[in-house]
N, C-alpha and C. Protein backbone atom coordinates (compact mmCIF):
# COMPACT_ATOMS: atom_id res chain seq x y z
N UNK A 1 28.06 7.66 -107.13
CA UNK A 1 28.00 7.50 -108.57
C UNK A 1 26.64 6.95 -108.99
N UNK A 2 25.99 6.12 -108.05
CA UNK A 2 24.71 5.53 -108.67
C UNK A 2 23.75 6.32 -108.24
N UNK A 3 24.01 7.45 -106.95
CA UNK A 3 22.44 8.41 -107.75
C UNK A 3 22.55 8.83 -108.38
N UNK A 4 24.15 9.65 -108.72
CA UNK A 4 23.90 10.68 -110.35
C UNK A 4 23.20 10.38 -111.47
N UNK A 5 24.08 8.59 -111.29
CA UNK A 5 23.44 7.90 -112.57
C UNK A 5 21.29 8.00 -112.40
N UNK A 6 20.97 7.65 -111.29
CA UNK A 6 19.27 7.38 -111.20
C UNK A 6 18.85 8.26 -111.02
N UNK A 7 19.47 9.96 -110.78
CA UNK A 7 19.04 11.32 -111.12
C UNK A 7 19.07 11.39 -112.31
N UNK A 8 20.42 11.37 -112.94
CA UNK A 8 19.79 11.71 -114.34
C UNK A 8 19.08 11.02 -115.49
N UNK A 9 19.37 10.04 -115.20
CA UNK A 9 18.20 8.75 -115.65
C UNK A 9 16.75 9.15 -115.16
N UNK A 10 16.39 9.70 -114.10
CA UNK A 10 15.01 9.93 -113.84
C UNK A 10 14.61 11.27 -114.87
N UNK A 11 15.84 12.33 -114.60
CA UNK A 11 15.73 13.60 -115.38
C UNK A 11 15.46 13.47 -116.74
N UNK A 12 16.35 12.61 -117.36
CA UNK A 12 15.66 12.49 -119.07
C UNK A 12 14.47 12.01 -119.35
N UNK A 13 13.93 10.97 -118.14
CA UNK A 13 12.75 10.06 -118.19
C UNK A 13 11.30 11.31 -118.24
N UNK A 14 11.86 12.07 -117.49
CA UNK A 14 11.23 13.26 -117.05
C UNK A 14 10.72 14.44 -118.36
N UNK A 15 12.27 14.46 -118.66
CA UNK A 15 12.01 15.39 -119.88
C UNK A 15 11.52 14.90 -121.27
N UNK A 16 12.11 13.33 -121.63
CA UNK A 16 11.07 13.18 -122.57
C UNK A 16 9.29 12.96 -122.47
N UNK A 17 9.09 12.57 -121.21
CA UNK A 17 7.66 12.46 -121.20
C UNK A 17 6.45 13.83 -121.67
N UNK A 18 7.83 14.79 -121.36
CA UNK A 18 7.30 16.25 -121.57
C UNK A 18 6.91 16.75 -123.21
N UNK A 19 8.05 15.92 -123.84
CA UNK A 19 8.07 16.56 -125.36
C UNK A 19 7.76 15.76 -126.33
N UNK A 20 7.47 14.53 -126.43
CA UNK A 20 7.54 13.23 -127.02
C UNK A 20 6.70 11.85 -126.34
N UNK A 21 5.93 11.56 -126.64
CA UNK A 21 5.55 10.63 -125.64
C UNK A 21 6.06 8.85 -126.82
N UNK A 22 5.68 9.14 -128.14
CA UNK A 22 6.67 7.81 -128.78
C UNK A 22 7.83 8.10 -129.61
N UNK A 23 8.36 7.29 -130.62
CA UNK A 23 9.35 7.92 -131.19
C UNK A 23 8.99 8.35 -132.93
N UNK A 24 7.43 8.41 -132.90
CA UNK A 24 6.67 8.23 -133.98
C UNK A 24 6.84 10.42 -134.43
N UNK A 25 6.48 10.48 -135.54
CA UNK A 25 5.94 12.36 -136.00
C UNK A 25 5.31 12.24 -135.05
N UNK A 26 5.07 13.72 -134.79
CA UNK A 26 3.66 14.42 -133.70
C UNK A 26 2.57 14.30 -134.81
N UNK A 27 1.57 13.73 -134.42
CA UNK A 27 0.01 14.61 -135.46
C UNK A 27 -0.82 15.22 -134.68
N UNK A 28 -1.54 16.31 -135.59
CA UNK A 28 -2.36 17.05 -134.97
C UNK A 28 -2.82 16.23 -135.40
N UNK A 29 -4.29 16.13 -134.35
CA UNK A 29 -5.57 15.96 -135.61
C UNK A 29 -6.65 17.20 -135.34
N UNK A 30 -6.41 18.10 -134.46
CA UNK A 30 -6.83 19.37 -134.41
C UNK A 30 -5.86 20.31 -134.40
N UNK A 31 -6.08 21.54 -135.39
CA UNK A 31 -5.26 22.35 -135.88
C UNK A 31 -6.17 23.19 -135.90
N UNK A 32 -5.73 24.78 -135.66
CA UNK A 32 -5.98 26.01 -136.20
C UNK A 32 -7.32 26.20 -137.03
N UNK A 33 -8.17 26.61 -137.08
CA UNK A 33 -9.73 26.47 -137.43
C UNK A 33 -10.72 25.32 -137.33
N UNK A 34 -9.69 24.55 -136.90
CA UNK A 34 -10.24 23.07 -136.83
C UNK A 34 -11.54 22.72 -135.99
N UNK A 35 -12.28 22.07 -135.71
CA UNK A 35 -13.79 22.10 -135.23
C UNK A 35 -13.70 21.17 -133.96
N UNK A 36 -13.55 21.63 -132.75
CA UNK A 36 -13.68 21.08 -131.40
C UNK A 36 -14.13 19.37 -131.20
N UNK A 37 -13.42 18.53 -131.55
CA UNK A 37 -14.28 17.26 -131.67
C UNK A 37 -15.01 17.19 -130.64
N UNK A 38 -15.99 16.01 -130.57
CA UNK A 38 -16.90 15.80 -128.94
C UNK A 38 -16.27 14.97 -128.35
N UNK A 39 -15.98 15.25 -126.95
CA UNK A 39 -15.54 14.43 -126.02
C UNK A 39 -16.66 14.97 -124.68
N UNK A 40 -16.06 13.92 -123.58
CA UNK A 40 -16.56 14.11 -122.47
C UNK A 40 -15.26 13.65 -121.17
N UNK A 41 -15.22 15.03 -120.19
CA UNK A 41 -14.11 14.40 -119.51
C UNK A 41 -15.07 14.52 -118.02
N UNK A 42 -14.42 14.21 -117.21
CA UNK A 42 -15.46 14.24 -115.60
C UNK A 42 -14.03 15.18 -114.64
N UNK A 43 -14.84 15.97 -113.62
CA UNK A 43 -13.99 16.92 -112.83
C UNK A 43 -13.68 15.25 -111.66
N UNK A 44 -12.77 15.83 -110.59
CA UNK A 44 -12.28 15.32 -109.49
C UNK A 44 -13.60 14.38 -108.52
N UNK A 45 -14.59 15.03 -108.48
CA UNK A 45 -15.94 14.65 -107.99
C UNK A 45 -16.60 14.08 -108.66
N UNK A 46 -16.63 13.92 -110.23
CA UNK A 46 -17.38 12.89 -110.87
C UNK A 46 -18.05 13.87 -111.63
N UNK A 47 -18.37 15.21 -111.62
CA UNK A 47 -19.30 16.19 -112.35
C UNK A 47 -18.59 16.13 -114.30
N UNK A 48 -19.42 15.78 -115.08
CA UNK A 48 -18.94 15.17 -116.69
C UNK A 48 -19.37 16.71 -117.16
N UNK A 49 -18.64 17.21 -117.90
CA UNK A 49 -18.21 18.04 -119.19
C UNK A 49 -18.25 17.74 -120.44
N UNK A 50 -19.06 18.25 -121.27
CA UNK A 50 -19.55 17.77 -122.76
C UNK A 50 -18.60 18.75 -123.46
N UNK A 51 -18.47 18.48 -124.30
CA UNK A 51 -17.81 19.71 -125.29
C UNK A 51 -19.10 20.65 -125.70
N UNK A 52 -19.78 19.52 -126.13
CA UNK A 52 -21.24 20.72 -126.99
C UNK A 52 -21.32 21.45 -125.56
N UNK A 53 -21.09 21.10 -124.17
CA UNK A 53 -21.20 22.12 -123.49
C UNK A 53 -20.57 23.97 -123.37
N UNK A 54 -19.93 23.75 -124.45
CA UNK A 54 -18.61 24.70 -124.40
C UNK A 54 -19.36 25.63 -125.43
N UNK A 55 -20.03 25.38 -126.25
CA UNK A 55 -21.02 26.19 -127.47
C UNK A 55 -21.28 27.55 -126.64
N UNK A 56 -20.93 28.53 -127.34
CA UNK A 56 -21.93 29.98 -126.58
C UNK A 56 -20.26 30.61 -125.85
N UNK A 57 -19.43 29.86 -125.29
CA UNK A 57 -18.36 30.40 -124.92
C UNK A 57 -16.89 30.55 -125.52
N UNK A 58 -16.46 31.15 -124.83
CA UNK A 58 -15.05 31.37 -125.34
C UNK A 58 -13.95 30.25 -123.88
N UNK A 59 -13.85 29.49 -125.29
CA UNK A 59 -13.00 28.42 -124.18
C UNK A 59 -11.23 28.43 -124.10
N UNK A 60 -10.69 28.08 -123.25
CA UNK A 60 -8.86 27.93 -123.21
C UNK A 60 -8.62 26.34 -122.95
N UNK A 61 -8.60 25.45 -123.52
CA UNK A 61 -8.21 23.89 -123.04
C UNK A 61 -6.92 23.80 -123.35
N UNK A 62 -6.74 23.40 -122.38
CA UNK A 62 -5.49 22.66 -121.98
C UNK A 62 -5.33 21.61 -121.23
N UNK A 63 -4.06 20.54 -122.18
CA UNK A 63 -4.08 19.01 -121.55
C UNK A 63 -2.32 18.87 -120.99
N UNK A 64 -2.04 18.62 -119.95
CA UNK A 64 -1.08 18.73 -118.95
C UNK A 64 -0.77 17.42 -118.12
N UNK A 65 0.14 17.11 -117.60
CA UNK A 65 0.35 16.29 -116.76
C UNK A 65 1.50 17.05 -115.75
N UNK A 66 1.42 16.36 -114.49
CA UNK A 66 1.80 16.82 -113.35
C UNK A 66 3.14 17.01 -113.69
N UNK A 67 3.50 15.69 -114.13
CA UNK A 67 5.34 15.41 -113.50
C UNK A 67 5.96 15.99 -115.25
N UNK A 68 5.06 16.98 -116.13
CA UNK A 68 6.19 17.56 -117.56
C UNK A 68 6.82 18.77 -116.70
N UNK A 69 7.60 19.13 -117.23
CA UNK A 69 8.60 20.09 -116.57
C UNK A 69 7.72 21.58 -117.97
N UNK A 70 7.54 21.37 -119.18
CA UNK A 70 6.98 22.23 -119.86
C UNK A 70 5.12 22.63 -119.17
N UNK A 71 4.89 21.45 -118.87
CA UNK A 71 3.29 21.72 -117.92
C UNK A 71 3.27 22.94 -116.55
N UNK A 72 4.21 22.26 -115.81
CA UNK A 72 4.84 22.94 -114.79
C UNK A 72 5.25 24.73 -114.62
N UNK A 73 5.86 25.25 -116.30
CA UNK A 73 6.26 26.29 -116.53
C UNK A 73 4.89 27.51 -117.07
N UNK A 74 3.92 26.09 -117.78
CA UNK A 74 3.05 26.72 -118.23
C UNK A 74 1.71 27.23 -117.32
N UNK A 75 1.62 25.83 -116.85
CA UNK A 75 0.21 26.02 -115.58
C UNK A 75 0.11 26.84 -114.72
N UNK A 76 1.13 28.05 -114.21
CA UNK A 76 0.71 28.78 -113.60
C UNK A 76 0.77 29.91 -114.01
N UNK A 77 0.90 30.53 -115.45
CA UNK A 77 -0.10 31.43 -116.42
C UNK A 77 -1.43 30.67 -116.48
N UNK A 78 -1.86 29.70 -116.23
CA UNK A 78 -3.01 29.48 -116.86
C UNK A 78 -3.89 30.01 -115.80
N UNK A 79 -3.01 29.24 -114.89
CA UNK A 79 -3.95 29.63 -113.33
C UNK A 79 -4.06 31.06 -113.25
N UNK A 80 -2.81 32.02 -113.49
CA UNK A 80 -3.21 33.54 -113.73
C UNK A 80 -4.18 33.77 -114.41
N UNK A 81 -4.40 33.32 -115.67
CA UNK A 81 -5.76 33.56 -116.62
C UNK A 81 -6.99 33.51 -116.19
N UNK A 82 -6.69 32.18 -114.96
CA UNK A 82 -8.46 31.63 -114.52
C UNK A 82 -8.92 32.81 -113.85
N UNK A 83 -7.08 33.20 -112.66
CA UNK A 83 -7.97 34.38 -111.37
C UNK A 83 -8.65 35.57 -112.46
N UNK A 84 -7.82 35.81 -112.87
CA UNK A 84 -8.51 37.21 -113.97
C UNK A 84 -9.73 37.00 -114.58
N UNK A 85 -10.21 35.97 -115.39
CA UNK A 85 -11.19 35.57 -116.21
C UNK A 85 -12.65 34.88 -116.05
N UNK A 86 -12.15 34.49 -114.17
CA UNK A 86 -13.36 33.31 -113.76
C UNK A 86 -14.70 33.93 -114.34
N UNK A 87 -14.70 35.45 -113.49
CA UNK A 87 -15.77 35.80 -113.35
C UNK A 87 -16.64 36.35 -114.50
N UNK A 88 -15.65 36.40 -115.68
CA UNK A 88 -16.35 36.42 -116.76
C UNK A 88 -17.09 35.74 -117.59
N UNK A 89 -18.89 35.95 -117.79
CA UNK A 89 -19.92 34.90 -118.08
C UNK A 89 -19.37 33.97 -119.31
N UNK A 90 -18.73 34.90 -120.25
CA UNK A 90 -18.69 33.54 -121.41
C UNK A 90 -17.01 33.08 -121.79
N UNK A 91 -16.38 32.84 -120.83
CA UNK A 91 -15.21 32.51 -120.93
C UNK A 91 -15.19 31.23 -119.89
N UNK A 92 -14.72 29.77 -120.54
CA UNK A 92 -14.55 28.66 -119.78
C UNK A 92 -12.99 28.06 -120.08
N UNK A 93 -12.44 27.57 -118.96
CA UNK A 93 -10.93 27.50 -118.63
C UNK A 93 -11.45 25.32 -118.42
N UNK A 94 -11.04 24.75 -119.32
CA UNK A 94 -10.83 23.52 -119.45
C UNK A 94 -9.78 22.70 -119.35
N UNK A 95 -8.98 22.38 -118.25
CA UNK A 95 -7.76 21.59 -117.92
C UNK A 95 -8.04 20.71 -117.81
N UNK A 96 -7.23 19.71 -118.66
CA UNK A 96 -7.14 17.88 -118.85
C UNK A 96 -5.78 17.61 -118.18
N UNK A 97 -6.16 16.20 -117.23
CA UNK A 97 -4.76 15.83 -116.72
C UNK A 97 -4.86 14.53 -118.07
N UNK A 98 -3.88 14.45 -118.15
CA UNK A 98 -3.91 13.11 -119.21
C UNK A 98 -3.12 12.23 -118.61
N UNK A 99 -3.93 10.54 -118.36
CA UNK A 99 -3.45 9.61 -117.96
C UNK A 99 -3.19 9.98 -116.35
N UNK A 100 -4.01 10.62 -115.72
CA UNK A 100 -3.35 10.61 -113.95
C UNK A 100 -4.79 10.36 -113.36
N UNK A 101 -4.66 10.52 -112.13
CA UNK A 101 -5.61 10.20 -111.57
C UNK A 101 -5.85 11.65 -110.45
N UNK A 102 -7.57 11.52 -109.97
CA UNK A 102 -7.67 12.46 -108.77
C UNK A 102 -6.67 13.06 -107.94
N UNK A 103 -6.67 12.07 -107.60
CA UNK A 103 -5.63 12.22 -105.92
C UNK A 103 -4.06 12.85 -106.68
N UNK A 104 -3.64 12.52 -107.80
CA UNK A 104 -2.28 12.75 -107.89
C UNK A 104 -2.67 14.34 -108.15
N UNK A 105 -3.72 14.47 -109.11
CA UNK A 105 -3.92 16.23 -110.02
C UNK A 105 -3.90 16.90 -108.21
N UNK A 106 -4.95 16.56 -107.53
CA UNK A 106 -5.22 17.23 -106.24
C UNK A 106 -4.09 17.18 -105.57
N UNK A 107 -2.78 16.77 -105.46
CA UNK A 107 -1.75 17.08 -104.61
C UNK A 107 -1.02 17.89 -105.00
N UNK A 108 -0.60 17.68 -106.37
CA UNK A 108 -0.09 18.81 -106.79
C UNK A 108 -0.50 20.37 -107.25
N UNK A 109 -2.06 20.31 -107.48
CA UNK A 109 -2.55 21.49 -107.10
C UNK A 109 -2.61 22.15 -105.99
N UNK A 110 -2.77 21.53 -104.88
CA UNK A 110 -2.51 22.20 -103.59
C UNK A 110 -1.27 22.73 -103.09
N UNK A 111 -0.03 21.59 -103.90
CA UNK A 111 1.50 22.26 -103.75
C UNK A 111 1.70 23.25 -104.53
N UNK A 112 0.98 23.62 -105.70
CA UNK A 112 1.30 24.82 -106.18
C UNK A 112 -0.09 25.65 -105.85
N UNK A 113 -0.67 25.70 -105.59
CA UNK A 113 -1.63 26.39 -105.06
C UNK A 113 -2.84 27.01 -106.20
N UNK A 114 -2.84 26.20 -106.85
CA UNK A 114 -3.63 27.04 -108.14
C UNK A 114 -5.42 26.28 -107.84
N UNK A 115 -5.56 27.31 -107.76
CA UNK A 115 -7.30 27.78 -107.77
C UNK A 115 -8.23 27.48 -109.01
N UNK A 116 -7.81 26.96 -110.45
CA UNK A 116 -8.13 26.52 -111.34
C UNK A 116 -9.00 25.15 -111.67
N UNK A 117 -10.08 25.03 -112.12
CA UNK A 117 -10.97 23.78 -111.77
C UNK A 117 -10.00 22.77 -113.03
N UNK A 118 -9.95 21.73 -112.71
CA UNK A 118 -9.31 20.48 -114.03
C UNK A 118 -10.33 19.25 -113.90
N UNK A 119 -10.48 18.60 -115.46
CA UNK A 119 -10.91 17.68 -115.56
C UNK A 119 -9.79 16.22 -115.80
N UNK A 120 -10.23 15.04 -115.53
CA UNK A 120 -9.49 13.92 -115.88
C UNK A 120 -9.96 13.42 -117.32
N UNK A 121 -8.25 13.17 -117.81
CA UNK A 121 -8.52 12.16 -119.02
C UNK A 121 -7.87 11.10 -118.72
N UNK A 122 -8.18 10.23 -117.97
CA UNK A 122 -7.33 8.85 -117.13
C UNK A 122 -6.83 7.57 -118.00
N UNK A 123 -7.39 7.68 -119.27
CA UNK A 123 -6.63 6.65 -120.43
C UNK A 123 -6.58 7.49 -121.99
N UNK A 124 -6.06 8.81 -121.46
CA UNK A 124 -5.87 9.25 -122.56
C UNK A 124 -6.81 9.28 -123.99
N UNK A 125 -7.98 8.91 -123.98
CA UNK A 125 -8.95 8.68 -124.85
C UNK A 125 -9.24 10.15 -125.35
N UNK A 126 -9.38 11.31 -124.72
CA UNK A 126 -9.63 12.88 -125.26
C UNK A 126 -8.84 13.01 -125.75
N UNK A 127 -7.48 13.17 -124.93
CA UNK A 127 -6.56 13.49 -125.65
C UNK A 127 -5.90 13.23 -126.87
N UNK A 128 -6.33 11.48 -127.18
CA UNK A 128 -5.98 10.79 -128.85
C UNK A 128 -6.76 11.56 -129.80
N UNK A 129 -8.31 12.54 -129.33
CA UNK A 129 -8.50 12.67 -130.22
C UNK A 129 -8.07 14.02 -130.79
N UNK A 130 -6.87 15.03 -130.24
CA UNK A 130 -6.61 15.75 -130.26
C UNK A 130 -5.23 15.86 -130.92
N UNK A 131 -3.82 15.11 -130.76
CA UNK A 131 -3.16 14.16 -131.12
C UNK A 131 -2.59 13.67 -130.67
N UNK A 132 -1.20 12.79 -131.33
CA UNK A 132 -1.06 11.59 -130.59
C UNK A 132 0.39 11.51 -129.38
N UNK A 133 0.83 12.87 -129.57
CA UNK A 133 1.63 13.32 -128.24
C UNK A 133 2.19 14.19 -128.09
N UNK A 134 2.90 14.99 -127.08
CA UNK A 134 3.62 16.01 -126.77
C UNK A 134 2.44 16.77 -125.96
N UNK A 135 2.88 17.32 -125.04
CA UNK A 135 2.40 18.20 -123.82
C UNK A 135 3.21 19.35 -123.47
N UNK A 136 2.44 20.44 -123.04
CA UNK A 136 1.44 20.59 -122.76
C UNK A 136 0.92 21.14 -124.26
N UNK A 137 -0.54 21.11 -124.52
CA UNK A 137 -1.24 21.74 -125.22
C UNK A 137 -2.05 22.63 -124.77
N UNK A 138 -2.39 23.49 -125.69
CA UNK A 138 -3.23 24.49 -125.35
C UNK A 138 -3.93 25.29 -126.42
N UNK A 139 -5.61 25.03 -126.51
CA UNK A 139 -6.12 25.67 -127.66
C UNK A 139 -7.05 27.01 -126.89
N UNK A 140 -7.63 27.53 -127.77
CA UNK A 140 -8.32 28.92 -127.46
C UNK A 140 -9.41 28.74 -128.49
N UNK A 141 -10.56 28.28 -128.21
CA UNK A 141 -11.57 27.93 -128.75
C UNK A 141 -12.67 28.72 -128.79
N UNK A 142 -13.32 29.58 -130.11
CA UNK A 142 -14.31 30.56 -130.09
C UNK A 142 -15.72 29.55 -129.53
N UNK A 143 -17.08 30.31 -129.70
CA UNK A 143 -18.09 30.29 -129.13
C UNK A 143 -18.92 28.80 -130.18
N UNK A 144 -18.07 29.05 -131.69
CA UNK A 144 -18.93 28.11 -131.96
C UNK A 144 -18.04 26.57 -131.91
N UNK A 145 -16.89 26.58 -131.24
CA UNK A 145 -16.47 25.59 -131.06
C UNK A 145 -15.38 25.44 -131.62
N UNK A 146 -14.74 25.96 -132.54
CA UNK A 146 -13.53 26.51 -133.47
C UNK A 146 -12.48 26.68 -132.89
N UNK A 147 -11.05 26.19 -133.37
CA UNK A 147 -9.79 26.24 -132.43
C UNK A 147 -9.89 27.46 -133.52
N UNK A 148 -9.03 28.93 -132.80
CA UNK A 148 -8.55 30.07 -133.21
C UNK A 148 -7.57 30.14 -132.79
N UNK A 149 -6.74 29.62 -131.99
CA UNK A 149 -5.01 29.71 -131.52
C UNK A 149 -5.12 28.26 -131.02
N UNK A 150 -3.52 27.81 -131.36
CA UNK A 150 -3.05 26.80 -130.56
C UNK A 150 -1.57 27.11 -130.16
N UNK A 151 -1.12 25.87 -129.01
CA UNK A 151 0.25 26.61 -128.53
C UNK A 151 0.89 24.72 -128.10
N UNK A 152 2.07 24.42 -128.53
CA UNK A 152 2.49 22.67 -128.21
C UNK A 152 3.59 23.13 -127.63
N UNK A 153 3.70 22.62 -126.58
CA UNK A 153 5.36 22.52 -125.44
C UNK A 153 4.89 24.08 -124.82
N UNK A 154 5.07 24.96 -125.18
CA UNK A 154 4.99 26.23 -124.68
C UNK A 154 4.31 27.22 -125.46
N UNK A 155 4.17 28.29 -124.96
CA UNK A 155 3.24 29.51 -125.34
C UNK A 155 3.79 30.56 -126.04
N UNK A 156 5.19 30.59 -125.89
CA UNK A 156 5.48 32.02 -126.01
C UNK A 156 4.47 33.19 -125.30
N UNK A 157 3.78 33.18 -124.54
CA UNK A 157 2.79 34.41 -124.45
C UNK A 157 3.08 34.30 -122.69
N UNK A 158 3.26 35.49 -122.28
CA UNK A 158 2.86 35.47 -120.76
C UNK A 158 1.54 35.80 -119.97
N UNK A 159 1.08 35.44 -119.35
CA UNK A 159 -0.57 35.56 -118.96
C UNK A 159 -0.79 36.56 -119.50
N UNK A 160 -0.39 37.68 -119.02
CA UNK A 160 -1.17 38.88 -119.77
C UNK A 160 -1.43 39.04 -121.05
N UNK A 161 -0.95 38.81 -121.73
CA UNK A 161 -0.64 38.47 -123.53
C UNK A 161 -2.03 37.66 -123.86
N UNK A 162 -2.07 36.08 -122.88
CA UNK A 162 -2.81 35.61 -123.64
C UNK A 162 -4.50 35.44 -122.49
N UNK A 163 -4.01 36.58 -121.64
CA UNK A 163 -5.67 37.16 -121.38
C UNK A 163 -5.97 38.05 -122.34
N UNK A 164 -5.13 38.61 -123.38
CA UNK A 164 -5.02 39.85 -123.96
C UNK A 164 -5.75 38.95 -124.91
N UNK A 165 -5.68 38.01 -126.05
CA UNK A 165 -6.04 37.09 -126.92
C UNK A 165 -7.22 36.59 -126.45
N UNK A 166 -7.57 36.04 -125.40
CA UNK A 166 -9.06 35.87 -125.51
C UNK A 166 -10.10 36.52 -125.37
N UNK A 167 -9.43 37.57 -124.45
CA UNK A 167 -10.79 38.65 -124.66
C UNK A 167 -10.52 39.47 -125.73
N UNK A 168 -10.03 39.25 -126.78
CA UNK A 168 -10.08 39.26 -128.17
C UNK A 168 -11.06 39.14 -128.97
N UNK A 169 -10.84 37.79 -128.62
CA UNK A 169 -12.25 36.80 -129.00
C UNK A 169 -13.30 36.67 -128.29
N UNK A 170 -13.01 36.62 -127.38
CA UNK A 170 -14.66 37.31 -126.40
C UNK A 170 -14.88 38.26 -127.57
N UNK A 171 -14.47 39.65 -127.38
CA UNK A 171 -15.09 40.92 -127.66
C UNK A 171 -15.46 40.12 -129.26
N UNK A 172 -14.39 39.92 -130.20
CA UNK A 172 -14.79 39.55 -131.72
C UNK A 172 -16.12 38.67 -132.17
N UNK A 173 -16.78 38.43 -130.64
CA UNK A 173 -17.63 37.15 -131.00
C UNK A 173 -19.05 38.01 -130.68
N UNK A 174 -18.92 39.42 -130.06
CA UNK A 174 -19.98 40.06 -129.84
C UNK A 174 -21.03 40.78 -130.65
């Protein structure tokens, strides 16, 4: 009786972290044409990422954590997107772990096997400025820095769909 109880006690713990992080409204504070604020996140090795770095491309960010069960469903379309898209010059694939650390993003990338580069947001500071909860997110950001799609909890879109959408915008930006 007392694991059911500390299974499913872990399971809700689980699922709200996924959809809700207080008991406050969700706010955007980036929405749909909205203008890429500046942040800076650092990869696994310490290598830092500017946003103004992102100018000139067609970007996909997304902010995730390991243990959402909606992250989980989503991240490996994304990882489909990266294999398809790496090699294309002006398309950049931006994954935020929010609030985790190296070692945790790197274990569970290796258990699921995804080939996708991620950056850390380890006190949530990027991510506030984006808003103030629910995961996973995911914007599609033109060349001059402009959110043109966004997607909260899920996508509706299956990789192909939304490789179909950015080289959309690739091509629309030519």
């Amino acid at each position: 009786m007392k694991t059911i109880f500390v299974t499913l006690l872990a399971f809700t713990l689980l699922l709200l972290s996924c959809i809700k992080d207080e008991k406050e409204d969700v706010i955007n504070y980036i929405e749909e044409n909205g203008k890429l604020p500046e942040f800076t996140v650092k990869s696994a090795t310490g290598e830092e990422l500017h946003s103004e770095d992102l100018s000139g491309n067609t970007t996909l960010l997304v902010f995730f954590v390991t243990t959402c069960g909606d992250c989980k469903r989503e991240l490996p379309k994304i990882d489909s997107v990266w294999n398809e898209l790496k090699d294309q010059p002006t398309f950049r694939l931006v994954t935020i772990s929010r609030g985790e650390t190296a070692e945790v993003v790197n274990a569970f990338w290796k258990e699921q096997n995804f080939t996708m580069p991620f950056y850390l947001d380890p006190d949530k500071k990027v991510f506030s400025l984006f808003a103030n909860s629910t995961i996973p997110r995911v914007y599609l950001v033109n060349r001059e820095n402009i959110v043109t799609w966004m997607a909260v909890e899920q996508m509706d879109l299956s990789a192909k769909q939304l490789i179909g959408k950015i080289e959309q915008t690739i091509n629309s930006q030519n």
